[in-house]
N, C-alpha and C. Protein backbone atom coordinates (compact mmCIF):
# COMPACT_ATOMS: atom_id res chain seq x y z
N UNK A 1 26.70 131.06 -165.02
CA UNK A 1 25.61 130.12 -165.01
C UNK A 1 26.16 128.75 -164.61
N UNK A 2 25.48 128.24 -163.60
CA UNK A 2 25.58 126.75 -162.96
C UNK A 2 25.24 126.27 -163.50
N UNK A 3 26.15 124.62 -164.23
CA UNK A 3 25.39 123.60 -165.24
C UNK A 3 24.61 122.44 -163.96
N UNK A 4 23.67 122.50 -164.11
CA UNK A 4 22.45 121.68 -162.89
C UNK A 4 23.20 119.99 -163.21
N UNK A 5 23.04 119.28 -162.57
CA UNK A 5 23.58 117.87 -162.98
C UNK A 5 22.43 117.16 -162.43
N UNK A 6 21.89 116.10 -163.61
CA UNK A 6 20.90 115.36 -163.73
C UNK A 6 21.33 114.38 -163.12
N UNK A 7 20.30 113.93 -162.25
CA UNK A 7 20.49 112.29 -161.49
C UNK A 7 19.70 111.50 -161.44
N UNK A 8 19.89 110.64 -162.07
CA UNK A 8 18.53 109.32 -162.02
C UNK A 8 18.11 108.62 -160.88
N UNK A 9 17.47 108.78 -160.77
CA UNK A 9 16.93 108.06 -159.38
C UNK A 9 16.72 106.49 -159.43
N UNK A 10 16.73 106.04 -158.96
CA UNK A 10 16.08 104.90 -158.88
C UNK A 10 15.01 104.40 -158.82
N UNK A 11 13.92 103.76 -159.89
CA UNK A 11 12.83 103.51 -159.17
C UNK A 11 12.73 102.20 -158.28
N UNK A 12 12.30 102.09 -157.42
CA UNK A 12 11.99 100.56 -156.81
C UNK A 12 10.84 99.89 -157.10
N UNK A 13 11.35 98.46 -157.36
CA UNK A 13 10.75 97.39 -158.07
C UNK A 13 9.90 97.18 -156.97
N UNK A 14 8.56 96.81 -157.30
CA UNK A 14 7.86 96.18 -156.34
C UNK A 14 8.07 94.75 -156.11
N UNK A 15 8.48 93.90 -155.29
CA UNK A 15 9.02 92.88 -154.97
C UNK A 15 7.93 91.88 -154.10
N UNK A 16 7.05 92.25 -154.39
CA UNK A 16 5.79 91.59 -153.49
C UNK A 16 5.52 90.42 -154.47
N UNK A 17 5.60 89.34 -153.43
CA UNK A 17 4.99 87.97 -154.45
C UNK A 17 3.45 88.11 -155.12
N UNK A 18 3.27 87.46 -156.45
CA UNK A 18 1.78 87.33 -156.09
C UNK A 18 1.23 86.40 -155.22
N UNK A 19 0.28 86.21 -155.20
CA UNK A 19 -1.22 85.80 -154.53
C UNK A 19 -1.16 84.59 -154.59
N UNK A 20 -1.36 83.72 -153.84
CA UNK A 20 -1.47 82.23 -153.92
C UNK A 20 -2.99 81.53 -154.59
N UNK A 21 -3.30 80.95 -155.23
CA UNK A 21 -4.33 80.39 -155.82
C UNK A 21 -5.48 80.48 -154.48
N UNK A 22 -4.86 79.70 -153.71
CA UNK A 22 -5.91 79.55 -152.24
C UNK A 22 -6.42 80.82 -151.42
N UNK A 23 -5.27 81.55 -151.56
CA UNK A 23 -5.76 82.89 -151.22
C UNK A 23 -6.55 83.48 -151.54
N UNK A 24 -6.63 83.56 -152.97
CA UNK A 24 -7.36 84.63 -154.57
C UNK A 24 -8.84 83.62 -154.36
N UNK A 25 -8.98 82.50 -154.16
CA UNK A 25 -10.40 81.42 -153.79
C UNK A 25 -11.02 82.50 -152.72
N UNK A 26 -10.50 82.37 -151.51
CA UNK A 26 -10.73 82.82 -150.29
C UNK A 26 -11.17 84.16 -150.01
N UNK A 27 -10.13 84.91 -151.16
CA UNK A 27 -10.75 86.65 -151.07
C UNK A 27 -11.82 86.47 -152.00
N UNK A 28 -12.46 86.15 -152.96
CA UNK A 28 -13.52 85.62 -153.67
C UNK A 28 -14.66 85.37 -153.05
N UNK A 29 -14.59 84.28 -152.27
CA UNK A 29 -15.55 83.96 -151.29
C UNK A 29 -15.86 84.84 -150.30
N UNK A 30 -14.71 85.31 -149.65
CA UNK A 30 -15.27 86.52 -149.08
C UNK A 30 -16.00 87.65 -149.59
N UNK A 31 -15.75 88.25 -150.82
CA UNK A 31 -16.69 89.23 -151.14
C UNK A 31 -17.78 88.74 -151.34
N UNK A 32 -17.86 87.17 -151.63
CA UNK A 32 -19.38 86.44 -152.13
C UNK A 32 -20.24 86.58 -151.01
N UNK A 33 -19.70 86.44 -149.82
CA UNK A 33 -20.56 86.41 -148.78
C UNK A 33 -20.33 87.37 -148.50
N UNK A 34 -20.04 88.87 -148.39
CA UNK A 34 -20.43 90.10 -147.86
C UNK A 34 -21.15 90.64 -148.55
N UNK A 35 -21.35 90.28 -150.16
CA UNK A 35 -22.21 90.91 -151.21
C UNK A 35 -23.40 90.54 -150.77
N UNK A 36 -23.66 89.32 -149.64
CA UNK A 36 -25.29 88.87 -149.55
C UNK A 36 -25.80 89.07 -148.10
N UNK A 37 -25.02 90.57 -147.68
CA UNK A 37 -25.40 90.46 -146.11
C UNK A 37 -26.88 91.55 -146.95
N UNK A 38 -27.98 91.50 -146.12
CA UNK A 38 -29.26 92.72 -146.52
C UNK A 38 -29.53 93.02 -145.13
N UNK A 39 -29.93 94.07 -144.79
CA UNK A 39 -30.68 94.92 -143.76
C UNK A 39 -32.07 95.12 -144.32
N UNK A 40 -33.06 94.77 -143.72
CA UNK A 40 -34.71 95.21 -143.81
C UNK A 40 -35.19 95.77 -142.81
N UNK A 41 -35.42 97.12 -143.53
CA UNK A 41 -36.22 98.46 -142.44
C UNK A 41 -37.57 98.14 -142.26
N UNK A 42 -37.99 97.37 -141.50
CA UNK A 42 -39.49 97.23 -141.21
C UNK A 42 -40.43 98.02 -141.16
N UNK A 43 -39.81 99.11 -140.35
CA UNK A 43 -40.29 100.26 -139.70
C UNK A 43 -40.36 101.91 -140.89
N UNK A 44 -39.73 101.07 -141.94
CA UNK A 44 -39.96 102.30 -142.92
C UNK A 44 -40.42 101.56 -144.01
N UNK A 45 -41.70 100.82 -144.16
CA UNK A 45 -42.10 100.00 -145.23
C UNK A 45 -41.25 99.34 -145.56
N UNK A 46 -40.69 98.36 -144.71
CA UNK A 46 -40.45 97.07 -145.07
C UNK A 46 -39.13 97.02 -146.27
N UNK A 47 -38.33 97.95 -146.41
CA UNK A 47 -37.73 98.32 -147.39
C UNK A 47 -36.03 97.41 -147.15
N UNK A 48 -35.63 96.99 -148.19
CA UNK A 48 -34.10 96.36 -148.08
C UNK A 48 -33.13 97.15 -148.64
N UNK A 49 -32.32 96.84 -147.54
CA UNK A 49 -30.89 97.63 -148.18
C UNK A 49 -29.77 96.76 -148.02
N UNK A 50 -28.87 97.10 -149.47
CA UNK A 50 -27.40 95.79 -149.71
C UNK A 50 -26.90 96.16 -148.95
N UNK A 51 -26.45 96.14 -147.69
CA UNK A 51 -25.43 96.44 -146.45
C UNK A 51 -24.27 95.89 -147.00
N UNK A 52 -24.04 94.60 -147.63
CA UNK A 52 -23.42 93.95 -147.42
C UNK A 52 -22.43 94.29 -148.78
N UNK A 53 -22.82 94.70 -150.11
CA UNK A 53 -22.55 95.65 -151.12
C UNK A 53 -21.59 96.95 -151.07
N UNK A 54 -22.42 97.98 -150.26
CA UNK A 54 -21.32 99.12 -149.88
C UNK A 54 -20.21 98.87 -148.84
N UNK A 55 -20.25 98.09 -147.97
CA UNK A 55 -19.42 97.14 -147.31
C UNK A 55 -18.76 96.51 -147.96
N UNK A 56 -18.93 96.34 -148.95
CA UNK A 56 -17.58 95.30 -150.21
C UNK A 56 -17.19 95.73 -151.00
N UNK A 57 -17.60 97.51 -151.67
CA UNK A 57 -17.06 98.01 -152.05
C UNK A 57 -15.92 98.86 -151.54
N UNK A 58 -16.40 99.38 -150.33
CA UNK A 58 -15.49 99.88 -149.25
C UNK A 58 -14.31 99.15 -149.16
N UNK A 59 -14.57 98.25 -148.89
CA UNK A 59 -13.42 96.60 -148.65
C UNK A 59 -12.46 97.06 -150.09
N UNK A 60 -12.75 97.33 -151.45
CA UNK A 60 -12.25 96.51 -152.55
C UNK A 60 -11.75 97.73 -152.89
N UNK A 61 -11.94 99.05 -152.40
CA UNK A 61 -11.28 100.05 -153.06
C UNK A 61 -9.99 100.37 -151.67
N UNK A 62 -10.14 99.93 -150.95
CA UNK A 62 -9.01 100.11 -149.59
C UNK A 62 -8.30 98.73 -149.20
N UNK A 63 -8.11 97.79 -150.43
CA UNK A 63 -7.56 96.90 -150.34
C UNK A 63 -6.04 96.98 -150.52
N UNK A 64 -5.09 96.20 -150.35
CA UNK A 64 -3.62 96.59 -150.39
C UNK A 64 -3.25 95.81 -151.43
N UNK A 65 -3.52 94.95 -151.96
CA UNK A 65 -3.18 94.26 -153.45
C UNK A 65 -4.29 94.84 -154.36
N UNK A 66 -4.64 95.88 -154.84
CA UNK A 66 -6.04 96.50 -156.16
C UNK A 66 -5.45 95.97 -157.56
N UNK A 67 -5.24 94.55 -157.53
CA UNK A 67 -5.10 94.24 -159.35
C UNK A 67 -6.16 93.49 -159.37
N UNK A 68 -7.16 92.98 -159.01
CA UNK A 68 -7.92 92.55 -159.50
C UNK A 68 -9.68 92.98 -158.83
N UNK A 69 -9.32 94.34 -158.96
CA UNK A 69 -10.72 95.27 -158.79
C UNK A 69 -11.89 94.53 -159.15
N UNK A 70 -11.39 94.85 -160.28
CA UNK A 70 -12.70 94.57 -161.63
C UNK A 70 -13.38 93.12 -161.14
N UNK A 71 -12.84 92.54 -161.03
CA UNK A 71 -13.22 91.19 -160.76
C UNK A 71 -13.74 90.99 -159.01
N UNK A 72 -13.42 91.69 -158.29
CA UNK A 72 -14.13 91.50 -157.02
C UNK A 72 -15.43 92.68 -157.20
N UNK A 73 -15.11 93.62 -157.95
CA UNK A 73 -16.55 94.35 -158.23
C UNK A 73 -17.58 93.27 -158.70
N UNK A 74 -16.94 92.75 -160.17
CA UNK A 74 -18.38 91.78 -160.20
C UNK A 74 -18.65 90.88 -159.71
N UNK A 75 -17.84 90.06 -158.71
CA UNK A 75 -18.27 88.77 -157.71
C UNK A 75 -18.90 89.70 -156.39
N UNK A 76 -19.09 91.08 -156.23
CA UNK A 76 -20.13 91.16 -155.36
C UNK A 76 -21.39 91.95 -156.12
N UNK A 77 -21.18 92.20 -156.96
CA UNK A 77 -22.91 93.06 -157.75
C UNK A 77 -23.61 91.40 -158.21
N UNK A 78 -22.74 90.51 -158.70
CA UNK A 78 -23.20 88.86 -158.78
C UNK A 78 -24.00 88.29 -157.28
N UNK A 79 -23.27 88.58 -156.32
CA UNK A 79 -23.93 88.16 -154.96
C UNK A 79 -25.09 88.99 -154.58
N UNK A 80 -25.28 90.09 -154.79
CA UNK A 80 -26.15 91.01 -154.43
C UNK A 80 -27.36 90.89 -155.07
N UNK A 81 -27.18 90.58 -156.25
CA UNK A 81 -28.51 90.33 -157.18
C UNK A 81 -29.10 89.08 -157.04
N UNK A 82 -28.03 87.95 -157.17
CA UNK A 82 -28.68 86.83 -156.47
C UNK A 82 -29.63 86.27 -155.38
N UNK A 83 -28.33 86.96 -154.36
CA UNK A 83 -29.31 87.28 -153.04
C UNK A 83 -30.66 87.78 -153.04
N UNK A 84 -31.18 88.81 -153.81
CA UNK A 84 -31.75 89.50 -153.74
C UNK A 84 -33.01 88.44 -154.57
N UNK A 85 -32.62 87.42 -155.40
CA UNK A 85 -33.74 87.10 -156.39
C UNK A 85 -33.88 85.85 -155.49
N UNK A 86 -32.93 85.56 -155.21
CA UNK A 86 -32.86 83.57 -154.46
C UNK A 86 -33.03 83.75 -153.32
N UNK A 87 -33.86 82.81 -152.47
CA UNK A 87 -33.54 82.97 -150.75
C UNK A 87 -32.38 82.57 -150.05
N UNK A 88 -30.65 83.13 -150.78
CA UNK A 88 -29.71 82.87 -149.98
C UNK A 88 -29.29 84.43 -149.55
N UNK A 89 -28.14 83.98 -148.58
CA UNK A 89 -27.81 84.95 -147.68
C UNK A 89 -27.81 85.51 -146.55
N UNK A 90 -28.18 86.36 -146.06
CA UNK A 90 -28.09 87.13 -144.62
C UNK A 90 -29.01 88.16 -144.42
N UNK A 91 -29.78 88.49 -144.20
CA UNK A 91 -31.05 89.20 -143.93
C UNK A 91 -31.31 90.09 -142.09
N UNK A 92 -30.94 91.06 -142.35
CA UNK A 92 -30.76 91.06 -140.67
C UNK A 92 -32.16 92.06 -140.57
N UNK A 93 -33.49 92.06 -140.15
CA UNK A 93 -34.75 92.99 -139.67
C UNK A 93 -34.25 93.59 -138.44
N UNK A 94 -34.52 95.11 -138.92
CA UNK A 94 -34.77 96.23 -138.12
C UNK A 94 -36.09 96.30 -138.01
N UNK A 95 -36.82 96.29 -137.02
CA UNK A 95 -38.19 96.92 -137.05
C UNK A 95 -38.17 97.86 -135.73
């Protein structure tokens, strides 16, 4: 019987700086304003859809820094509802 010999591997440190304040503003703002893009189907009763929502979720789950998910999830369900109650945003009619 062969005694197997254990070897530790190494793990590697992730060495990536964080995020600059101005940056973490900027990706913020960006989801703020993609959370308030809307599409209105004219042509199918006038109906709205958050374009701009599944588009920022898409964005936030295929992002290359994901530590602060949680928090770009709710700065765009925040824009979306807003949008949706206030006349800000982006509104693009299909008819």
């Amino acid at each position: 019987m062969t005694a197997k010999k254990t070897t530790r591997t190494k793990q590697k440190l992730s060495t990536q700086a964080p995020e600059k304040d101005g940056v973490y503003f900027l990706k913020l703002v960006l989801f703020f304003v993609v959370g308030c893009l809307w599409v209105r189907l004219i042509s199918l009763g006038d109906i709205p859809l958050p374009v701009g929502l599944f588009f920022g979720l898409f964005l936030a789950n295929h992002e290359h820094f994901q530590i602060d998910k949680k928090i770009e999830y709710a700065v765009l369900l925040v824009a979306t509802v807003l949008s949706f109650i206030a006349p800000i945003g982006f509104v693009l009619s299909i008819g």
